[in-house]
N, C-alpha and C. Protein backbone atom coordinates (compact mmCIF):
# COMPACT_ATOMS: atom_id res chain seq x y z
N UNK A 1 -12.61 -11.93 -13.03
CA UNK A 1 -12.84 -11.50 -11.67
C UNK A 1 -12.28 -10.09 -11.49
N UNK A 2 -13.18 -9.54 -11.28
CA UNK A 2 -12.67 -7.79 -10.48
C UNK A 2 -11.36 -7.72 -9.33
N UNK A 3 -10.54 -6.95 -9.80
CA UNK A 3 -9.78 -7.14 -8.42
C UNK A 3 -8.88 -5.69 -8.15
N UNK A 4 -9.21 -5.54 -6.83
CA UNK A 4 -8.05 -4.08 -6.16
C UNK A 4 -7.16 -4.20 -5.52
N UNK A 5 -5.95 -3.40 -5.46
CA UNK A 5 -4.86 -3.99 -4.73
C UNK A 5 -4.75 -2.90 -3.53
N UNK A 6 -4.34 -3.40 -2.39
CA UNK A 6 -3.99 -2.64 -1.55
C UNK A 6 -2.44 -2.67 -1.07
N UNK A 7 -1.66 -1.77 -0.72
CA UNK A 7 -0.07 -2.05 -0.46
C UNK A 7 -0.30 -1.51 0.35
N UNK A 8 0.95 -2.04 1.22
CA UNK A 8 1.27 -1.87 2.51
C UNK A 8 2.16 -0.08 2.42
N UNK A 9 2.31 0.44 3.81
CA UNK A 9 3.21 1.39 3.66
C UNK A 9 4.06 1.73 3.60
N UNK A 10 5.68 2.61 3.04
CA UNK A 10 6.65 2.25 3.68
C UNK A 10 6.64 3.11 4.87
N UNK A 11 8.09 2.85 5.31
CA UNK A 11 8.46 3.61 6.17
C UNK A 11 8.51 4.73 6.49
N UNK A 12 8.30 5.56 7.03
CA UNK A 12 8.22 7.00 6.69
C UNK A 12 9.16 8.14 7.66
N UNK A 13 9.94 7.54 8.53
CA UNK A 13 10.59 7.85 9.70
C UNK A 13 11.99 7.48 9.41
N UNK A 14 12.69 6.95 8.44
CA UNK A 14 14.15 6.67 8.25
C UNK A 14 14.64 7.42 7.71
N UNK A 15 16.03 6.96 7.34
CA UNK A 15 17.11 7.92 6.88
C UNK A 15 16.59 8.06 5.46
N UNK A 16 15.86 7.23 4.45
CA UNK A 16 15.33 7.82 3.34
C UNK A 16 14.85 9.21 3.36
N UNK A 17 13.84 8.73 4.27
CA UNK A 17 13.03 10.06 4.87
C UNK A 17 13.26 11.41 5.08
N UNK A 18 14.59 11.27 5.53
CA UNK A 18 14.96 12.52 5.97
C UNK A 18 15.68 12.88 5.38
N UNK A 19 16.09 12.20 4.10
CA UNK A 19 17.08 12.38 2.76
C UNK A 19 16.41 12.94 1.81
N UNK A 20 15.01 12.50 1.77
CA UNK A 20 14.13 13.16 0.83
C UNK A 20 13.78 14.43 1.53
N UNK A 21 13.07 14.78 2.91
CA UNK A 21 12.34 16.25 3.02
C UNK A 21 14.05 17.38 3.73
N UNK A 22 15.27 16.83 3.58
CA UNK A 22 16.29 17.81 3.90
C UNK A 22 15.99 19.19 3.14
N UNK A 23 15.68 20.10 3.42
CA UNK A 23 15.90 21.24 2.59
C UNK A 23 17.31 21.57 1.86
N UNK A 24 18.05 21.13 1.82
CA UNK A 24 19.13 21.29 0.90
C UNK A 24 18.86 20.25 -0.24
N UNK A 25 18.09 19.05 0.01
CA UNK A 25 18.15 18.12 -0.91
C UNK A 25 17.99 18.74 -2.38
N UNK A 26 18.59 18.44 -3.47
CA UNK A 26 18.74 18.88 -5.00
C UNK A 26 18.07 17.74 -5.75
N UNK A 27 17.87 16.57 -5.72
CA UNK A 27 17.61 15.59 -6.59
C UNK A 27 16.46 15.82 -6.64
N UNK A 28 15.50 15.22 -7.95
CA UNK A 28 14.32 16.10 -8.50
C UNK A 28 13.22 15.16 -7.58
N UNK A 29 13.00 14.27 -6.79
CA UNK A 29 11.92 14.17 -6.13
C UNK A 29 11.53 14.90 -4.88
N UNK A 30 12.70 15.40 -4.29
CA UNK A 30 12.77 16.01 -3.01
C UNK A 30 12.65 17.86 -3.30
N UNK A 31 12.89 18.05 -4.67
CA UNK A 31 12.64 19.02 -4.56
C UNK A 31 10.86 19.62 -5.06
N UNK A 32 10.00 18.10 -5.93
CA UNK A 32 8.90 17.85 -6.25
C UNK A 32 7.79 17.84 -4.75
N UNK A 33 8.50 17.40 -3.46
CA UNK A 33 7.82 17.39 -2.98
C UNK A 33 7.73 18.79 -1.91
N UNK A 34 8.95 19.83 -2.30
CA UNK A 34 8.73 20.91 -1.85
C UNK A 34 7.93 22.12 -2.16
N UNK A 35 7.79 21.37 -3.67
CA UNK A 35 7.03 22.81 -4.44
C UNK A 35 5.74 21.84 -4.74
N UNK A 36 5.40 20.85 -5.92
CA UNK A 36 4.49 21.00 -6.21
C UNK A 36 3.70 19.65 -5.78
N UNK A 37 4.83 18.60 -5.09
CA UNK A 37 4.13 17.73 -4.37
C UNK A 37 4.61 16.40 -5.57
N UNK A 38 4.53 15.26 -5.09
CA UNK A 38 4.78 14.07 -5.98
C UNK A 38 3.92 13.05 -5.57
N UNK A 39 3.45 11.80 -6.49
CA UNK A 39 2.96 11.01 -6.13
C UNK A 39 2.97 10.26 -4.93
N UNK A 40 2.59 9.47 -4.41
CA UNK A 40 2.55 8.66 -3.24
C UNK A 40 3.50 7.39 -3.64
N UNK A 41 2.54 6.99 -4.23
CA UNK A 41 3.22 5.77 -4.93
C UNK A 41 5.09 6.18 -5.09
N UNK A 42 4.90 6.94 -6.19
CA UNK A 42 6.92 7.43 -6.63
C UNK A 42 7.59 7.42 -4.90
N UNK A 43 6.95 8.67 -4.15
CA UNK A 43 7.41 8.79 -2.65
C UNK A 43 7.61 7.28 -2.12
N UNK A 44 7.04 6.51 -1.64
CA UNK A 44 6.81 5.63 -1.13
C UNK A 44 7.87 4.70 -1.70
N UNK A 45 7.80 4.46 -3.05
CA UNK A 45 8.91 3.58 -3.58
C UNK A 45 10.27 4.10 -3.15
N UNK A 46 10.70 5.50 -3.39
CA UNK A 46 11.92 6.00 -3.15
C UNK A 46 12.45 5.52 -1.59
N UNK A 47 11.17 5.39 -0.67
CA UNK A 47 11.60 5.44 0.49
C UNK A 47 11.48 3.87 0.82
N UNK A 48 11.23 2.82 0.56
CA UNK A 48 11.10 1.53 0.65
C UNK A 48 11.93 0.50 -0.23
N UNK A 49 12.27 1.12 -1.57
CA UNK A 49 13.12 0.88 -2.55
C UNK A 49 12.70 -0.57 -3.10
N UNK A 50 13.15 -1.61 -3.58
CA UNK A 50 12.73 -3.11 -4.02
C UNK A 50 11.23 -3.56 -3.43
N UNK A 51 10.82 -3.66 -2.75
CA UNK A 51 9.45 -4.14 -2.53
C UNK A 51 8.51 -3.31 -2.73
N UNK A 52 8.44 -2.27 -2.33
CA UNK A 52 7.66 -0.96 -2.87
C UNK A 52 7.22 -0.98 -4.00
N UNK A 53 8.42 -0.98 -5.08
CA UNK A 53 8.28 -0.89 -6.44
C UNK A 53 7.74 -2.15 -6.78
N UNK A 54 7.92 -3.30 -6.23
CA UNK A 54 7.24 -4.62 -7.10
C UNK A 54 5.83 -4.37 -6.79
N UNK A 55 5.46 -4.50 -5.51
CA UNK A 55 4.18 -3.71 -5.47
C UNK A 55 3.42 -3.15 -6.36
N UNK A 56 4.05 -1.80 -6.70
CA UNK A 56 3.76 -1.04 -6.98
C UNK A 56 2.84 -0.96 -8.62
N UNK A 57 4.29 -2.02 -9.22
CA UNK A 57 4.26 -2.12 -10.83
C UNK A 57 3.33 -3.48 -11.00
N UNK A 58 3.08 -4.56 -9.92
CA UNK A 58 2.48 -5.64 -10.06
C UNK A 58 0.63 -4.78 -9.49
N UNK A 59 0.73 -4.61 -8.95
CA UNK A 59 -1.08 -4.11 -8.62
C UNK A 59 -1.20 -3.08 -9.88
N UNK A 60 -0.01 -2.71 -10.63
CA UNK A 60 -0.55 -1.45 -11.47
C UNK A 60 -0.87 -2.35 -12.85
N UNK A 61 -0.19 -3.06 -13.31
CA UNK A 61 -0.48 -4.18 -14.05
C UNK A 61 -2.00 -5.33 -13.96
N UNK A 62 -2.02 -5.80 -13.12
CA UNK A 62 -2.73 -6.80 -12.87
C UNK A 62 -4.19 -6.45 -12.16
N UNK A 63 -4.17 -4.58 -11.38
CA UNK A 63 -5.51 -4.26 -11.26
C UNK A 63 -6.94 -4.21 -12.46
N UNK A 64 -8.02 -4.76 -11.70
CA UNK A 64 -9.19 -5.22 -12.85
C UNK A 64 -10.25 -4.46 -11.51
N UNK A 65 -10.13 -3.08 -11.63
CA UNK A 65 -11.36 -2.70 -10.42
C UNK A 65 -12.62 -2.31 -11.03
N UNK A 66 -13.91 -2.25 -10.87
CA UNK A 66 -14.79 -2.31 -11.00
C UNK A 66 -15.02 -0.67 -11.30
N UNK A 67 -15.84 -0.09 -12.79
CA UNK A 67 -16.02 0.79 -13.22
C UNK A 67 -16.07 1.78 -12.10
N UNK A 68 -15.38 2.85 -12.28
CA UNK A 68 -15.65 3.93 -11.36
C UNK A 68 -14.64 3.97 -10.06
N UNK A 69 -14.26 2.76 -9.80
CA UNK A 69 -13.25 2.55 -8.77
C UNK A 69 -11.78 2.59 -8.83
N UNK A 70 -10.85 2.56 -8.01
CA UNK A 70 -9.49 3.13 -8.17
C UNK A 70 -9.13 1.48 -8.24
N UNK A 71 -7.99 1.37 -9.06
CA UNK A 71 -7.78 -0.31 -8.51
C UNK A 71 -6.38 -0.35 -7.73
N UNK A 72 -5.51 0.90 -7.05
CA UNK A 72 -4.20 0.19 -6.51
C UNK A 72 -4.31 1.66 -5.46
N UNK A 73 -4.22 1.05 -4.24
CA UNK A 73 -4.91 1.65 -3.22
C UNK A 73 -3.48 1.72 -2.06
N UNK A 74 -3.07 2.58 -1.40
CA UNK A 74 -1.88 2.41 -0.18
C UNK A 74 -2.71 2.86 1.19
N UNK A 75 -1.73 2.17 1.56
CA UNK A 75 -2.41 2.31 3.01
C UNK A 75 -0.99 3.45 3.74
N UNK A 76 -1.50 4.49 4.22
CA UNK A 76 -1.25 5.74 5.13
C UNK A 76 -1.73 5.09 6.66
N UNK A 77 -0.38 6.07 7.06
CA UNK A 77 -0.07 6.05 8.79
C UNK A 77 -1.35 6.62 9.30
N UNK A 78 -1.62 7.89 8.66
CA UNK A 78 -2.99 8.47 9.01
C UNK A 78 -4.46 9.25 7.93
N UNK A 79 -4.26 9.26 6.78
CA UNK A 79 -5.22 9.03 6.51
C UNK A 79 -5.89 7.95 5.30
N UNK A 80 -5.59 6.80 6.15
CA UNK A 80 -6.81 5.86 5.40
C UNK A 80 -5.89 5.26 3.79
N UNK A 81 -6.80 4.40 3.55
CA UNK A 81 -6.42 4.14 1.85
C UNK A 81 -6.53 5.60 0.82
N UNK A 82 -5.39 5.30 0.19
CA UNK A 82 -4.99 6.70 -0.65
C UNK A 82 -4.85 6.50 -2.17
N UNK A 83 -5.26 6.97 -3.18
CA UNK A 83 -5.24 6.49 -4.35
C UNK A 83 -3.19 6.30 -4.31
N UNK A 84 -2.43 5.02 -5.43
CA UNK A 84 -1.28 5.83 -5.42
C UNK A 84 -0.62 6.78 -6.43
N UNK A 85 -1.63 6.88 -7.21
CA UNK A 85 -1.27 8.18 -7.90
C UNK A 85 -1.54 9.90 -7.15
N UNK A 86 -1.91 9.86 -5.83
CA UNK A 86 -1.91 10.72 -5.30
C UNK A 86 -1.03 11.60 -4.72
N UNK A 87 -1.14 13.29 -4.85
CA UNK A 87 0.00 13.64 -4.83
C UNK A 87 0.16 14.03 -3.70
N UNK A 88 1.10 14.01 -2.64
CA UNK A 88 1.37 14.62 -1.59
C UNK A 88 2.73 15.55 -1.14
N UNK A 89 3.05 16.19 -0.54
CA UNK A 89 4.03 17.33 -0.14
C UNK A 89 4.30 16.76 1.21
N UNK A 90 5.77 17.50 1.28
CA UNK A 90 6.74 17.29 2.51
C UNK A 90 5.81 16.95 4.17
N UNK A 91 4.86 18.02 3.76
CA UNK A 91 4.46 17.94 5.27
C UNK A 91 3.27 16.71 5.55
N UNK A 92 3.02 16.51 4.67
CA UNK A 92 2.25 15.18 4.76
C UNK A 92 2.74 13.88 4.97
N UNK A 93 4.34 13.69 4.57
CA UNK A 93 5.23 12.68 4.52
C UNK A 93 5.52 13.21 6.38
N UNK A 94 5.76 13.95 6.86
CA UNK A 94 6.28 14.01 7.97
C UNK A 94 5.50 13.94 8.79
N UNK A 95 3.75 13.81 8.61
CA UNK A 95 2.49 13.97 9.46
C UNK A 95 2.84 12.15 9.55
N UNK A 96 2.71 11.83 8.41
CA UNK A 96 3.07 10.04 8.15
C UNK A 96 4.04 9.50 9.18
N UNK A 97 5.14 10.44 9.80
CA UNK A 97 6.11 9.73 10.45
C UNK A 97 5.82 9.93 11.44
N UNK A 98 4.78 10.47 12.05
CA UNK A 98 4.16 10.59 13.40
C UNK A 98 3.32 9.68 14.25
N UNK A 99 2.88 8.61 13.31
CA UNK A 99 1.81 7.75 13.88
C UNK A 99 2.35 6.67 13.91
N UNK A 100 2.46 5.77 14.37
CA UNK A 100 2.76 4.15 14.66
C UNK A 100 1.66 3.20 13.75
N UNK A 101 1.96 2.76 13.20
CA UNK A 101 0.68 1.91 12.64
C UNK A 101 0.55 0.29 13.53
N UNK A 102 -0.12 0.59 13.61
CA UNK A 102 -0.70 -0.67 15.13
C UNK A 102 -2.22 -0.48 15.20
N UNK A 103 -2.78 -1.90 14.72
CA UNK A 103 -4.67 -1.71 14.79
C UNK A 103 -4.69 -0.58 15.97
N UNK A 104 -4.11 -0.76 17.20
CA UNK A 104 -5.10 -0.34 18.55
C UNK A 104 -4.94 1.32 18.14
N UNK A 105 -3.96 2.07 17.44
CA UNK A 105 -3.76 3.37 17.32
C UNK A 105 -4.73 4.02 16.69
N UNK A 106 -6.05 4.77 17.54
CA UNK A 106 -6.69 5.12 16.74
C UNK A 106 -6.78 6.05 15.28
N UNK A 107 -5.53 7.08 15.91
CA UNK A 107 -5.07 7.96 13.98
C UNK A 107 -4.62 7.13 13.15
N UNK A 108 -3.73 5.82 13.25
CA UNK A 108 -3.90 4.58 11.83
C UNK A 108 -5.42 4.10 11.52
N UNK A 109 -5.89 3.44 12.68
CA UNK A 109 -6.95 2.05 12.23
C UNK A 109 -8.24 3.28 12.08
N UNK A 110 -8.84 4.06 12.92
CA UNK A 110 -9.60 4.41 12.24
C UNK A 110 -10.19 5.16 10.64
N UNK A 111 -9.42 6.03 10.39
CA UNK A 111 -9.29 5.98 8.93
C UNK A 111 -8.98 4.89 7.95
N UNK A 112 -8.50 4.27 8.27
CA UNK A 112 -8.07 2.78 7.54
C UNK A 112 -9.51 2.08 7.65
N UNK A 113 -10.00 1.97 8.38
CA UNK A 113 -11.47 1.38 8.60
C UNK A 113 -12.43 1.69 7.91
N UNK A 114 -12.52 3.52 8.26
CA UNK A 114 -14.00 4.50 7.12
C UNK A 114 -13.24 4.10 5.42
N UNK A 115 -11.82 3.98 5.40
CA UNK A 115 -12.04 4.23 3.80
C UNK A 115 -11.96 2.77 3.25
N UNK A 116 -11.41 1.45 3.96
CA UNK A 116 -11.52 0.29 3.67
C UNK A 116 -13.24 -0.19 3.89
N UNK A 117 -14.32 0.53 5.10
CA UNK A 117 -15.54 0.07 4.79
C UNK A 117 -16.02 0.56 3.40
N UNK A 118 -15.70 1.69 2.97
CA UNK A 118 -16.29 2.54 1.46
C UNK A 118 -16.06 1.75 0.58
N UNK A 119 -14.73 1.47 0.59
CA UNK A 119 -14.34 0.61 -0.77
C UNK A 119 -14.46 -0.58 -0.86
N UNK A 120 -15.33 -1.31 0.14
CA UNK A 120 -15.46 -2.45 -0.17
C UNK A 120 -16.63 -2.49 -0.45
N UNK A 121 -17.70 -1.14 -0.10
CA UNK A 121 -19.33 -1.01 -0.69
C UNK A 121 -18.97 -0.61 -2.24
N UNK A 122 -17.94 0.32 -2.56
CA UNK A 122 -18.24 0.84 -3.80
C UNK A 122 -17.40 -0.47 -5.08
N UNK A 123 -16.75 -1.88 -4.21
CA UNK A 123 -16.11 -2.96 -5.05
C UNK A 123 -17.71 -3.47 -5.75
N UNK A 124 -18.36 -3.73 -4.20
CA UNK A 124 -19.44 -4.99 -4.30
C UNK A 124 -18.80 -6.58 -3.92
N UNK A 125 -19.91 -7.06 -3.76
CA UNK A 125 -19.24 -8.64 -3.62
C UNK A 125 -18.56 -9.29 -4.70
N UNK A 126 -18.28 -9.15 -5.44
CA UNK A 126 -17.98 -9.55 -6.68
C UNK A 126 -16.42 -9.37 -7.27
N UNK A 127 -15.96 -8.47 -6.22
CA UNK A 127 -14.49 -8.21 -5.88
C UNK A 127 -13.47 -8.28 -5.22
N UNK A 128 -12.37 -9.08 -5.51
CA UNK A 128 -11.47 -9.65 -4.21
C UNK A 128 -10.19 -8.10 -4.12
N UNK A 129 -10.18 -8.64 -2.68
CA UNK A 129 -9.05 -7.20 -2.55
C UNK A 129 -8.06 -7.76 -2.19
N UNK A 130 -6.70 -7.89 -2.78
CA UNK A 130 -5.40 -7.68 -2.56
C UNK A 130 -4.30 -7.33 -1.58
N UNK A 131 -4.22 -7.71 -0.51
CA UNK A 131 -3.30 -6.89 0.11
C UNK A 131 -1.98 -7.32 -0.28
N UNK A 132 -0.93 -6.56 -0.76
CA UNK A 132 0.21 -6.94 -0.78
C UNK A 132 1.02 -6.09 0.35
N UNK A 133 1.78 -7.00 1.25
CA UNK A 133 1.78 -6.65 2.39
C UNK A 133 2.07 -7.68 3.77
N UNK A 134 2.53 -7.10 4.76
CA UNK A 134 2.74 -8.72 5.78
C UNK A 134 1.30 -9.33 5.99
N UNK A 135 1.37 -10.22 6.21
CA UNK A 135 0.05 -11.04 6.96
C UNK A 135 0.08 -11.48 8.14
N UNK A 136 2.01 -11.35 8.78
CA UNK A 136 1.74 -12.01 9.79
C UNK A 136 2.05 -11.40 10.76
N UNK A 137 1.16 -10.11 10.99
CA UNK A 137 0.72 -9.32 11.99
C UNK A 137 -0.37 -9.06 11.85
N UNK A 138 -1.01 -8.17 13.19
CA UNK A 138 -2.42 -7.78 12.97
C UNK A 138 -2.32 -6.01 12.21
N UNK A 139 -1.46 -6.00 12.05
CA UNK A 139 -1.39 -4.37 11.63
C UNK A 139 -2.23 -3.93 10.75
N UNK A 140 -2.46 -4.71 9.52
CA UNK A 140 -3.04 -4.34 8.50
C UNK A 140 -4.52 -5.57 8.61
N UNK A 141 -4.18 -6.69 8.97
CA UNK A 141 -5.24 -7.50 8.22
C UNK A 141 -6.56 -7.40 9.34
N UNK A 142 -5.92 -7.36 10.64
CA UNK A 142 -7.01 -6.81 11.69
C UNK A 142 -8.10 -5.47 11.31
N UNK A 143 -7.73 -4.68 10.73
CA UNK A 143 -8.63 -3.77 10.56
C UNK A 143 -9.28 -4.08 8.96
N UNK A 144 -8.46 -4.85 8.34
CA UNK A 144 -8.64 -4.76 6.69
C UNK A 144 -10.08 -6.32 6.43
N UNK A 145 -9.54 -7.30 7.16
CA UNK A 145 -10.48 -8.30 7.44
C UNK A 145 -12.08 -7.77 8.05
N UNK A 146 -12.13 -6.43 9.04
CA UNK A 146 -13.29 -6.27 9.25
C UNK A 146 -14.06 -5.54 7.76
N UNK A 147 -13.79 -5.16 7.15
CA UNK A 147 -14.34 -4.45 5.92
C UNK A 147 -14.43 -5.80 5.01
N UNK A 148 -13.48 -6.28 4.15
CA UNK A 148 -13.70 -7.31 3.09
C UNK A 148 -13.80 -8.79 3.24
N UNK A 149 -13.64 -8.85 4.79
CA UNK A 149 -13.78 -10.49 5.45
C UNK A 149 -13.41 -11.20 4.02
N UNK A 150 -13.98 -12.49 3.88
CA UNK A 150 -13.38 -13.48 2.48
C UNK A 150 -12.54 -13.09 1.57
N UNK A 151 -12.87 -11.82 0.82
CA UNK A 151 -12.59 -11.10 -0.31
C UNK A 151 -11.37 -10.51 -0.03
N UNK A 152 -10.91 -10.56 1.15
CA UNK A 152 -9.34 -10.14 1.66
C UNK A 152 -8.46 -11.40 1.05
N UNK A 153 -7.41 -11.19 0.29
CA UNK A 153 -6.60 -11.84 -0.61
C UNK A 153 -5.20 -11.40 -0.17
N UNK A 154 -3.81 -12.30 -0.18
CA UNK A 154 -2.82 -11.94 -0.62
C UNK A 154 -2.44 -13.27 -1.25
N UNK A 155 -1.01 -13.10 -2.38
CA UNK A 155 -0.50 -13.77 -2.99
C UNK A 155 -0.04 -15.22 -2.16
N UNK A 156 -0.39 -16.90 -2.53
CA UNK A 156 0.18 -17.35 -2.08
C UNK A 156 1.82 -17.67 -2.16
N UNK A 157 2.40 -17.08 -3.09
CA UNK A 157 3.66 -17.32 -3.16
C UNK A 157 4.36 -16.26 -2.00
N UNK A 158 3.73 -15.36 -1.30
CA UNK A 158 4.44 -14.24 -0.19
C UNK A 158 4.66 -15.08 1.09
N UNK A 159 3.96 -16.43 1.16
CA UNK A 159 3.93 -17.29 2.22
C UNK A 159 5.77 -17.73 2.31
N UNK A 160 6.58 -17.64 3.66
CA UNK A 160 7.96 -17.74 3.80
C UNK A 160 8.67 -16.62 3.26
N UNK A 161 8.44 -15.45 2.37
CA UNK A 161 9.39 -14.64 1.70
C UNK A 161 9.10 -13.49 2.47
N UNK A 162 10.48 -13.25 2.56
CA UNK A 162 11.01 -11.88 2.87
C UNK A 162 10.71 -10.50 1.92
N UNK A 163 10.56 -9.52 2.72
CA UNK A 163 10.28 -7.97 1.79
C UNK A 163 11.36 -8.40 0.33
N UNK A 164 12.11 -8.59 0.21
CA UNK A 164 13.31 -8.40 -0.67
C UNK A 164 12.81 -9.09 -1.63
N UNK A 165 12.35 -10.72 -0.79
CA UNK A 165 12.03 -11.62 -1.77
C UNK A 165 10.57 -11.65 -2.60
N UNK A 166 9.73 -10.72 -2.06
CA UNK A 166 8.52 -10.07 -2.35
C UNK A 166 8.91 -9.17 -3.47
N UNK A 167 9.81 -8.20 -3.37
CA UNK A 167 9.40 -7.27 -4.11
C UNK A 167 9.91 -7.91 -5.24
N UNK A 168 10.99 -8.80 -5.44
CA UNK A 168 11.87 -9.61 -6.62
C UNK A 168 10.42 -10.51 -7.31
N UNK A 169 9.79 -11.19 -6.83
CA UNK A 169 8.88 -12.04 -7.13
C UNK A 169 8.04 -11.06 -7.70
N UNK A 170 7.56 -9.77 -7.39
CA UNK A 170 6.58 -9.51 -8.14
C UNK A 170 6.72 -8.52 -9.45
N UNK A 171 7.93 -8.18 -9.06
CA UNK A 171 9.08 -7.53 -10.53
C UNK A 171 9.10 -8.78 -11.65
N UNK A 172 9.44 -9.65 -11.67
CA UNK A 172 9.42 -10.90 -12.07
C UNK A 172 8.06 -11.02 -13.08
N UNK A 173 6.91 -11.38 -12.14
CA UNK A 173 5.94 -11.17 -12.69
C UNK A 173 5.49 -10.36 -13.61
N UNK A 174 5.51 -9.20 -13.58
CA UNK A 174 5.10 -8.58 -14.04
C UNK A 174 5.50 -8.84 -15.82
N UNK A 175 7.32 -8.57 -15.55
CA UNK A 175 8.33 -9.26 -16.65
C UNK A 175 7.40 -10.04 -17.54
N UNK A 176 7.19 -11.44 -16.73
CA UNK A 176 6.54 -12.33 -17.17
C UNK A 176 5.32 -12.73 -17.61
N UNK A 177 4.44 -11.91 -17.35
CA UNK A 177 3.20 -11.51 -17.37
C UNK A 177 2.53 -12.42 -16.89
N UNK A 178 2.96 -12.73 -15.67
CA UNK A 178 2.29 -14.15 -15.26
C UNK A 178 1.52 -13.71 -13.73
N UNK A 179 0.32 -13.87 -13.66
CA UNK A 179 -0.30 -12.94 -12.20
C UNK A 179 -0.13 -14.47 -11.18
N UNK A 180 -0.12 -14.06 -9.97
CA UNK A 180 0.63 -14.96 -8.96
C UNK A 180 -0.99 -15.59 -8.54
N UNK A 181 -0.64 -16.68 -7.96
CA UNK A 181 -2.29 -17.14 -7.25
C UNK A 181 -2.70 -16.55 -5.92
N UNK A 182 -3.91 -16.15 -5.45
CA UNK A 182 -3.91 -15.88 -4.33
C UNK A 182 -4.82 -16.67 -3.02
N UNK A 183 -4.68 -16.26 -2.07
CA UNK A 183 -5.51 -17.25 -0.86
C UNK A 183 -6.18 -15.80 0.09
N UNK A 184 -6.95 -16.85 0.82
CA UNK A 184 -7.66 -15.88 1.68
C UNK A 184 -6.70 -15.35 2.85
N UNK A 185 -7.12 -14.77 3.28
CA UNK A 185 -6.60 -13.94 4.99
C UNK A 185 -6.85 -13.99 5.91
N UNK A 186 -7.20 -14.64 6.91
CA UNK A 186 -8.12 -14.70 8.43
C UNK A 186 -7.13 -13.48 9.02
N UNK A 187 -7.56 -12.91 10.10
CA UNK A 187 -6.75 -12.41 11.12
C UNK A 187 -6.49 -13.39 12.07
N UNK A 188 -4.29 -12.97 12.08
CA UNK A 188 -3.99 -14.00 13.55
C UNK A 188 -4.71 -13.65 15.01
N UNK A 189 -5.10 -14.06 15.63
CA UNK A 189 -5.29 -14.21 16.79
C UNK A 189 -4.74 -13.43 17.97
């Protein structure tokens, strides 16, 4: 079975945040993202720390996307699903801490919408998508359910666990080489 992962975002407004774009900062990611820009993915982990990274290393492992397609996909405050090998700079991380992610916000959900309808034409039916990520809000699965309806997936073992206990479980996995089972998604109500 074909499969893409989508992760949730981190935070982009905390004290990580502002530890990484300080202009005095010296440590080599903060100064990567002053000059020549760093991945999303690396960014994102630094700033989310344990769940991020399980994420990160479990969709990078266990993606099976369909020729031509990206298979481990993040979801941005404002623009849309982002490859996470994509590189971005300071001011893009700080455009990120500007938006609220909440379906009704149109600078989150609509881009999240145009690039989650694309990628679910350029999967085909034949491909389940991944969210690793909460489920039990409408933040993500409200807009993510209108694009891949069925084919919207997360792990059933994320059912009761905490971020912490998420990102441990899928570090684990990976270890283990053991891919987790997954279930469908409705949107809550």
């Amino acid at each position: 079975m074909q499969r893409v992962f989508l992760l949730s975002p981190a935070h982009c407004g905390g004290k990580r945040a502002a530890m990484v774009l300080a202009d005095g900062a010296r440590f080599p990611l903060a100064v990567r993202l002053r000059t020549d820009g760093a991945s999303l993915g690396e960014v994102f982990s630094f700033l989310s720390g344990l769940y991020f990274r399980g994420k990160l290393a479990y969709a990078r492992h266990f993606a099976r996307p369909p020729k031509g397609t990206n298979g481990v996909w993040v979801i941005t405050p404002t623009h849309g699903l982002r490859p996470a090998d994509e590189r971005i700079g300071g001011a893009r991380l700080r455009e990120f801490a500007t938006v609220a992610i909440d379906e009704t916000n149109a600078r989150y959900r609509d881009p999240l919408a145009r690039d989650a309808s694309a990628l679910a034409k350029a999967c085909g039916p034949r491909c389940d998508v991944v969210l690793l990520g909460s489920i039990a809000t409408r933040k993500y699965v409200a807009v993510l359910h209108e694009a891949f309806g069925r084919r919207l997936r997360c792990p059933t073992a994320f059912v009761g666990l905490g971020d912490k206990g998420r990102g441990g479980l899928l570090l684990r996995a990976v270890r283990e080489q053991r891919e987790l089972g997954y279930m469908a998604i409705e949107p809550a109500p």
